[in-house]
C-alpha atoms as a PDB file:
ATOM      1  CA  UNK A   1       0.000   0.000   0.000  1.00  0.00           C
ATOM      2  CA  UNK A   2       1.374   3.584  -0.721  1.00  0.00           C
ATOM      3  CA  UNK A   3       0.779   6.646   1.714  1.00  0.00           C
ATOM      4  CA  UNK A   4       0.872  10.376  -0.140  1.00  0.00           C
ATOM      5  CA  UNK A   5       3.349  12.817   2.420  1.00  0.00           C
ATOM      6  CA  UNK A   6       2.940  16.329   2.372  1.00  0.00           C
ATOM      7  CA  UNK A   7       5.793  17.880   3.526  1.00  0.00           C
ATOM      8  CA  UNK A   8       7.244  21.801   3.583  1.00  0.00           C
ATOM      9  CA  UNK A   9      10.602  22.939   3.973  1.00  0.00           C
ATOM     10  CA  UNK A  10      12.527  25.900   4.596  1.00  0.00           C
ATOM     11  CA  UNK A  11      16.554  26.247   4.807  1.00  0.00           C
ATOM     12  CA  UNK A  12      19.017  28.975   3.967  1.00  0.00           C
ATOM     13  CA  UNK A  13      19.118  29.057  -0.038  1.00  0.00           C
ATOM     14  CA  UNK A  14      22.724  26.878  -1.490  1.00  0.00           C
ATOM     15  CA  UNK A  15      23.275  24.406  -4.207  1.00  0.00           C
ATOM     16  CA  UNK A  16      22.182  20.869  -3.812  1.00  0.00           C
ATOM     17  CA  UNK A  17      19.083  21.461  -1.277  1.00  0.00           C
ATOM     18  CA  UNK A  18      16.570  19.919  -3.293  1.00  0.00           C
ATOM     19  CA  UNK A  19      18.856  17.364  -3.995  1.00  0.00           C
ATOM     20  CA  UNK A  20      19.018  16.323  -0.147  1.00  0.00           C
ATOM     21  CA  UNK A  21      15.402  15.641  -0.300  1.00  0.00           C
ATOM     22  CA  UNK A  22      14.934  14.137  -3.284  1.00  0.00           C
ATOM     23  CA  UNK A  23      17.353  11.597  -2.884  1.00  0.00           C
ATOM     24  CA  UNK A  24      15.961  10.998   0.729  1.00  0.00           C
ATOM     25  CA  UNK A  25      12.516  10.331  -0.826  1.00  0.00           C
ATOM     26  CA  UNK A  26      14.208   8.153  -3.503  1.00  0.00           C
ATOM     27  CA  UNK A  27      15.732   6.158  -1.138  1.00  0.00           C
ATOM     28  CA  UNK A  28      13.035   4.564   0.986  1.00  0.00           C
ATOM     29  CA  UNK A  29      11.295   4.050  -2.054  1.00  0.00           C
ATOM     30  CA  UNK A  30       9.245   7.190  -2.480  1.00  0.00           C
ATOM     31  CA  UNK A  31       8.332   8.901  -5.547  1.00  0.00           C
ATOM     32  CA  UNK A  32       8.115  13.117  -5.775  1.00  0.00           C
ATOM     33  CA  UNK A  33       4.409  13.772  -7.324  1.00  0.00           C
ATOM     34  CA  UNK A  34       4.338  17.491  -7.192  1.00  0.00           C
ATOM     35  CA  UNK A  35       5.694  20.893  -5.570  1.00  0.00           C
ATOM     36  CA  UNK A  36       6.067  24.191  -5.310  1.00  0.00           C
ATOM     37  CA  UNK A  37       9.560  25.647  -4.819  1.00  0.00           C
ATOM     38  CA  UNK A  38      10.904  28.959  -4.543  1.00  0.00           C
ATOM     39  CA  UNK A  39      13.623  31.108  -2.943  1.00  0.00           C
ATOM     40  CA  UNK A  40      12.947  33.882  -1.165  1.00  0.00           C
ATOM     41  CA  UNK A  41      15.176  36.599   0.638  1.00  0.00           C
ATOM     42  CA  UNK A  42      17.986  34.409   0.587  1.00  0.00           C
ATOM     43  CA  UNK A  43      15.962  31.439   2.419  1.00  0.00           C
ATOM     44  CA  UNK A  44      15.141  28.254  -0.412  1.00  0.00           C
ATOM     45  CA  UNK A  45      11.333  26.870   0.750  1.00  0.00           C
ATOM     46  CA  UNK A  46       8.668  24.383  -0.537  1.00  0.00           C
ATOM     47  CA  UNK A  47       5.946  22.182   0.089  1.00  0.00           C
ATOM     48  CA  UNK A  48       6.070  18.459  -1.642  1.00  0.00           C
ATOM     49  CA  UNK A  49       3.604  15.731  -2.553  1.00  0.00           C
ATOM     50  CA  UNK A  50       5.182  12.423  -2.293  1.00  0.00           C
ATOM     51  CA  UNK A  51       4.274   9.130  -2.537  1.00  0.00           C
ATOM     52  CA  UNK A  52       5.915   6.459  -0.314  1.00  0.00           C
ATOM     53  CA  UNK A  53       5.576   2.320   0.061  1.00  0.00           C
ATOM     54  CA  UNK A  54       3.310   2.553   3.805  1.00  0.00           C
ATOM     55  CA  UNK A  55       5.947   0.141   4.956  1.00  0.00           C
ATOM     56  CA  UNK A  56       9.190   2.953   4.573  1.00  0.00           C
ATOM     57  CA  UNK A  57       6.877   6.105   5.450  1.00  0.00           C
ATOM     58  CA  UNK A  58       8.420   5.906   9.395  1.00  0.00           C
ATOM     59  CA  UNK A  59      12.078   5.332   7.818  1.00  0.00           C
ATOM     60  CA  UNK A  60      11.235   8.173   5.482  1.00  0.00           C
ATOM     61  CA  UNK A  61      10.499  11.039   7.946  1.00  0.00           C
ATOM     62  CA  UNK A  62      13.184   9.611  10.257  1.00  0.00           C
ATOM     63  CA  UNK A  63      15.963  10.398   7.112  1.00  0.00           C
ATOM     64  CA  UNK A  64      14.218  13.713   5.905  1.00  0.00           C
ATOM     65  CA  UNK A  65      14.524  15.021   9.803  1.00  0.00           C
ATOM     66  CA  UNK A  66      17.931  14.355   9.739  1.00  0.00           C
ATOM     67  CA  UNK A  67      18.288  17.073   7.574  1.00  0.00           C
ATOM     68  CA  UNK A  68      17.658  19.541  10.680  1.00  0.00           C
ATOM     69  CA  UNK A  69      20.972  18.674  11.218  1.00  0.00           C
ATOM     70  CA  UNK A  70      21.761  20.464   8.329  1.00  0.00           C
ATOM     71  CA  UNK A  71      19.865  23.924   8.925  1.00  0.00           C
ATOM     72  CA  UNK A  72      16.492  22.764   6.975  1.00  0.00           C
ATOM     73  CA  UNK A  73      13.415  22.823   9.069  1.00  0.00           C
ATOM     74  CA  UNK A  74      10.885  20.644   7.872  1.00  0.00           C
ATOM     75  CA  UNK A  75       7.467  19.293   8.274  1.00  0.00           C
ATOM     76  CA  UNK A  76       5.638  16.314   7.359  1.00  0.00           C
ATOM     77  CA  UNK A  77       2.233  15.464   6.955  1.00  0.00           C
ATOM     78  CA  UNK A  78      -0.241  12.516   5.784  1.00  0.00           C
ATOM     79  CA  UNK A  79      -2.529  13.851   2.664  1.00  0.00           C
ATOM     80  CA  UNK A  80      -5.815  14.222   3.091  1.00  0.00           C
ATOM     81  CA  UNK A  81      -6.672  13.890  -0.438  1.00  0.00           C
ATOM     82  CA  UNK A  82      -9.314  12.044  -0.320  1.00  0.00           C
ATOM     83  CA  UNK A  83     -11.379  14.798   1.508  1.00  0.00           C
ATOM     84  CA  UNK A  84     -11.390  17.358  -1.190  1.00  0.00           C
ATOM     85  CA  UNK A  85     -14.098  18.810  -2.144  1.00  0.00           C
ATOM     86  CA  UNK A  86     -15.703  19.364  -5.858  1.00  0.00           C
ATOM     87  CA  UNK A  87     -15.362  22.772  -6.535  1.00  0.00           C
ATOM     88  CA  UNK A  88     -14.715  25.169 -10.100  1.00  0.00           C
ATOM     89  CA  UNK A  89     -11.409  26.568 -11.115  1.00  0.00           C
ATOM     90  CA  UNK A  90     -10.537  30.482 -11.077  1.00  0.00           C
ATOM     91  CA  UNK A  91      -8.015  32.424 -11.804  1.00  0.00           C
ATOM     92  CA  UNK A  92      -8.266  36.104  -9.741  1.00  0.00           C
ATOM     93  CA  UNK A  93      -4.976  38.480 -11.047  1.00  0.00           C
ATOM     94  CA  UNK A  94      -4.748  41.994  -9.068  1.00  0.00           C
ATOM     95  CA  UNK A  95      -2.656  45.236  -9.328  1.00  0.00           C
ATOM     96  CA  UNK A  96      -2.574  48.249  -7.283  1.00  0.00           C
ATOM     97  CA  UNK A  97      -0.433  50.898  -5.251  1.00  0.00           C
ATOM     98  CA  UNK A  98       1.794  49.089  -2.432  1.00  0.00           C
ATOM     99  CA  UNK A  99       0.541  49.765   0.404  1.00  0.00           C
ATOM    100  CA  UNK A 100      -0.274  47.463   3.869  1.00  0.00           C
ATOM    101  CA  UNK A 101      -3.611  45.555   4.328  1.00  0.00           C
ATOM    102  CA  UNK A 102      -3.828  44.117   0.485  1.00  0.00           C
ATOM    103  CA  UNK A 103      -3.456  40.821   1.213  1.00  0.00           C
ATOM    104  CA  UNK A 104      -5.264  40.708   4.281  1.00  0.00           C
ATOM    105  CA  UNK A 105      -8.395  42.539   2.316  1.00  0.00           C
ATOM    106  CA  UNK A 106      -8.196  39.952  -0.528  1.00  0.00           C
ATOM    107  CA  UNK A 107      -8.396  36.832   1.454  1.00  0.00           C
ATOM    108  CA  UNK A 108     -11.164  38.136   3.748  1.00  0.00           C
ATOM    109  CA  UNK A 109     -13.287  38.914   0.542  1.00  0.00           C
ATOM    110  CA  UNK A 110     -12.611  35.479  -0.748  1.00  0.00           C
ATOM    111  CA  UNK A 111     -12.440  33.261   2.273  1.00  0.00           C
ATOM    112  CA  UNK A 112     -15.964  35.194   2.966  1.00  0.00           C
ATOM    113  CA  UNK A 113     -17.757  33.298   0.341  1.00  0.00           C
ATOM    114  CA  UNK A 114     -16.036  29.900   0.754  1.00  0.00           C
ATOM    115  CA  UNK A 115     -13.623  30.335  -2.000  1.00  0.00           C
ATOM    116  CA  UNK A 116      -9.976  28.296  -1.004  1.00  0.00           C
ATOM    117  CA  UNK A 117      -6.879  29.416  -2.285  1.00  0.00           C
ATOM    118  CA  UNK A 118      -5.157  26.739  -3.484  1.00  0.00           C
ATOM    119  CA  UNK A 119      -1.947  29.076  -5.139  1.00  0.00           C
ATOM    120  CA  UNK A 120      -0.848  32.374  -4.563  1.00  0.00           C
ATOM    121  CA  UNK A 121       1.836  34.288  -6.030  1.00  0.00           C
ATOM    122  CA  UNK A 122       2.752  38.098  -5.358  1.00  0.00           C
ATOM    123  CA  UNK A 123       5.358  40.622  -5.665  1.00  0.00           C
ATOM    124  CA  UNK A 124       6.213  44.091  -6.101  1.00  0.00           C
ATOM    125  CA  UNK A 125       6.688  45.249  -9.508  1.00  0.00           C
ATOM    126  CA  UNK A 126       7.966  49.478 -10.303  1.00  0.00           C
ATOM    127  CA  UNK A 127       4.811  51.360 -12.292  1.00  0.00           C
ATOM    128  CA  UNK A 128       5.730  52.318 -15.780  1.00  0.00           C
ATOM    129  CA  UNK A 129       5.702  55.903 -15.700  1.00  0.00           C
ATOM    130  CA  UNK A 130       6.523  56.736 -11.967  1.00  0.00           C
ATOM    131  CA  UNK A 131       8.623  54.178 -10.631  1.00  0.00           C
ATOM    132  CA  UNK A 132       6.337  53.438  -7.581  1.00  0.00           C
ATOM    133  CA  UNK A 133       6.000  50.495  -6.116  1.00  0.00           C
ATOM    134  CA  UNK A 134       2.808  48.105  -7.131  1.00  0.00           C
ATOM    135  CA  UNK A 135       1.591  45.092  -5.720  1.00  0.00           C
ATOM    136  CA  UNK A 136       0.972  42.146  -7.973  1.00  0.00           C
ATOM    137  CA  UNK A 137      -0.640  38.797  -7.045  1.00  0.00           C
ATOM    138  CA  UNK A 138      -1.959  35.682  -8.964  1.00  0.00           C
ATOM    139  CA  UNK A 139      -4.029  33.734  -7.298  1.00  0.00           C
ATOM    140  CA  UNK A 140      -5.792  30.382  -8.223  1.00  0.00           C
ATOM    141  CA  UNK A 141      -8.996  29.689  -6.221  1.00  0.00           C
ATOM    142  CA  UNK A 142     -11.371  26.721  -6.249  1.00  0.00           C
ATOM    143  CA  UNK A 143     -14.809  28.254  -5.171  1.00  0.00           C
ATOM    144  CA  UNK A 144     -17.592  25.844  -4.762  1.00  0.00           C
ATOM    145  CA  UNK A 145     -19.221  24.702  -7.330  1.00  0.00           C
ATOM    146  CA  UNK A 146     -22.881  26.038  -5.359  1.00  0.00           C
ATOM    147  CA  UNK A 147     -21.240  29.523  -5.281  1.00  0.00           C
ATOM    148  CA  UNK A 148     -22.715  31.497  -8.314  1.00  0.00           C
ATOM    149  CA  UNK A 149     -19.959  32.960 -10.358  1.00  0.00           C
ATOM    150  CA  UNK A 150     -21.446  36.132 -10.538  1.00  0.00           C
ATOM    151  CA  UNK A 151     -21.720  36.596  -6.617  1.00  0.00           C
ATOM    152  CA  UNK A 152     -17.552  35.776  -6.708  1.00  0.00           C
ATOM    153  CA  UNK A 153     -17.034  38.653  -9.814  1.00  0.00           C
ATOM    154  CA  UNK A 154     -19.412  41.453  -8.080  1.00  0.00           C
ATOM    155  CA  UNK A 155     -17.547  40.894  -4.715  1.00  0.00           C
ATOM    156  CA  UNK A 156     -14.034  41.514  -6.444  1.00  0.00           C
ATOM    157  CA  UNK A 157     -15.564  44.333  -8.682  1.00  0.00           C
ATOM    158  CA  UNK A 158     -16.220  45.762  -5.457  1.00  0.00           C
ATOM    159  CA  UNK A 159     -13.226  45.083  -3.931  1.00  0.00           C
ATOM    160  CA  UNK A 160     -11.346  46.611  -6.865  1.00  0.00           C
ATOM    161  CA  UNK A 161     -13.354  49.529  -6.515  1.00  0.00           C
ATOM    162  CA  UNK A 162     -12.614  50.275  -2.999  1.00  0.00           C
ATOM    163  CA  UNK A 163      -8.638  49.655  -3.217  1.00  0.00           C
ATOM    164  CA  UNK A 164      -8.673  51.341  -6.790  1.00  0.00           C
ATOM    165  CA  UNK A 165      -6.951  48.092  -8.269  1.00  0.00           C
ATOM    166  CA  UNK A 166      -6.614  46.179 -11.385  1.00  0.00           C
ATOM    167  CA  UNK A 167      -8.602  43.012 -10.716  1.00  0.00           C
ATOM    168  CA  UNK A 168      -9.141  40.581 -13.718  1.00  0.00           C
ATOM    169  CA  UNK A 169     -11.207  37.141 -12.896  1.00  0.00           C
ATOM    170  CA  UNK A 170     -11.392  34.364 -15.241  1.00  0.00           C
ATOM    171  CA  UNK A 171     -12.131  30.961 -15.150  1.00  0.00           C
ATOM    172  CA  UNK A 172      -9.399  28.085 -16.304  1.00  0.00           C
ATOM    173  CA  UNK A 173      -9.088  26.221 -19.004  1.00  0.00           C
END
């Protein structure tokens, strides 16, 4: 029987780090399904699907916490797959002025009508013309499939208005 790990990590950035893990998981069997890596003010982190024999998931999370050792915090987790719930792809892209509070406005407005965020990508970017600083995000939501689409585009419309922001929803392919 195979058990799906979810596991995150987080370790000062050098050459090799993913390496350490992915041999780890290779080891005791395990196979790397999916991820999402990334490095970020000199820190490398990431979250991991893998897929392990049941029998070599204990041997598993004994090797990958050895890497502590080693300066990489990590964290490991059974999936919960199995619990997910059916819901509709959307893609939600914003752009505005810098400024504190964006985040925590967008996710409010989302989580308020159920809608998960299962990615979400941001930066600053310098506007065109005056050099300012603008926030940029990219988010990918799964609302559920009872939630009317139009009740999710009004409520960013809204929210768009209100923090004078580039907001563009669309639904994936």
């Amino acid at each position: 029987m195979l058990c799906t790990l979810v596991m995150t990590f987080i370790g000062r950035d050098r050459p090799g780090l993913v390496n350490m893990i992915a041999s780890r998981v290779a080891d005791e069997g395990g196979a790397w399904l999916e991820s999402r890596l990334a490095r970020l003010a000199g820190e490398f982190a990431g979250i991991v699907r893998v897929e392990a024999p049941a029998a070599r998931v204990a041997a598993l999370t004994a090797s990958l916490r050895e890497l502590e050792t080693q300066g990489l915090r990590v964290t490991i987790a059974a999936s919960h797959a199995d619990e997910e719930v059916k819901r509709a792809g959307v893609k939600l892209e914003l752009l505005c002025l810098d400024r504190p509070g964006i985040v925590s406005e967008v996710t409010a407005a989302i989580s308020s009508l159920g809608v998960n965020i299962e990615e979400f990508e941001s930066g600053l970017v310098e506007a065109a013309f005056t050099g300012q600083p603008m926030f940029m995000a990219t988010l990918r939501l799964h609302a559920p499939q009872t939630l009317v689409r139009d009740e999710l585009r009004r409520r960013m419309e809204k929210l768009a208005s209100e923090m004078i922001a580039d907001i563009v929803l669309t639904g994936e392919q």
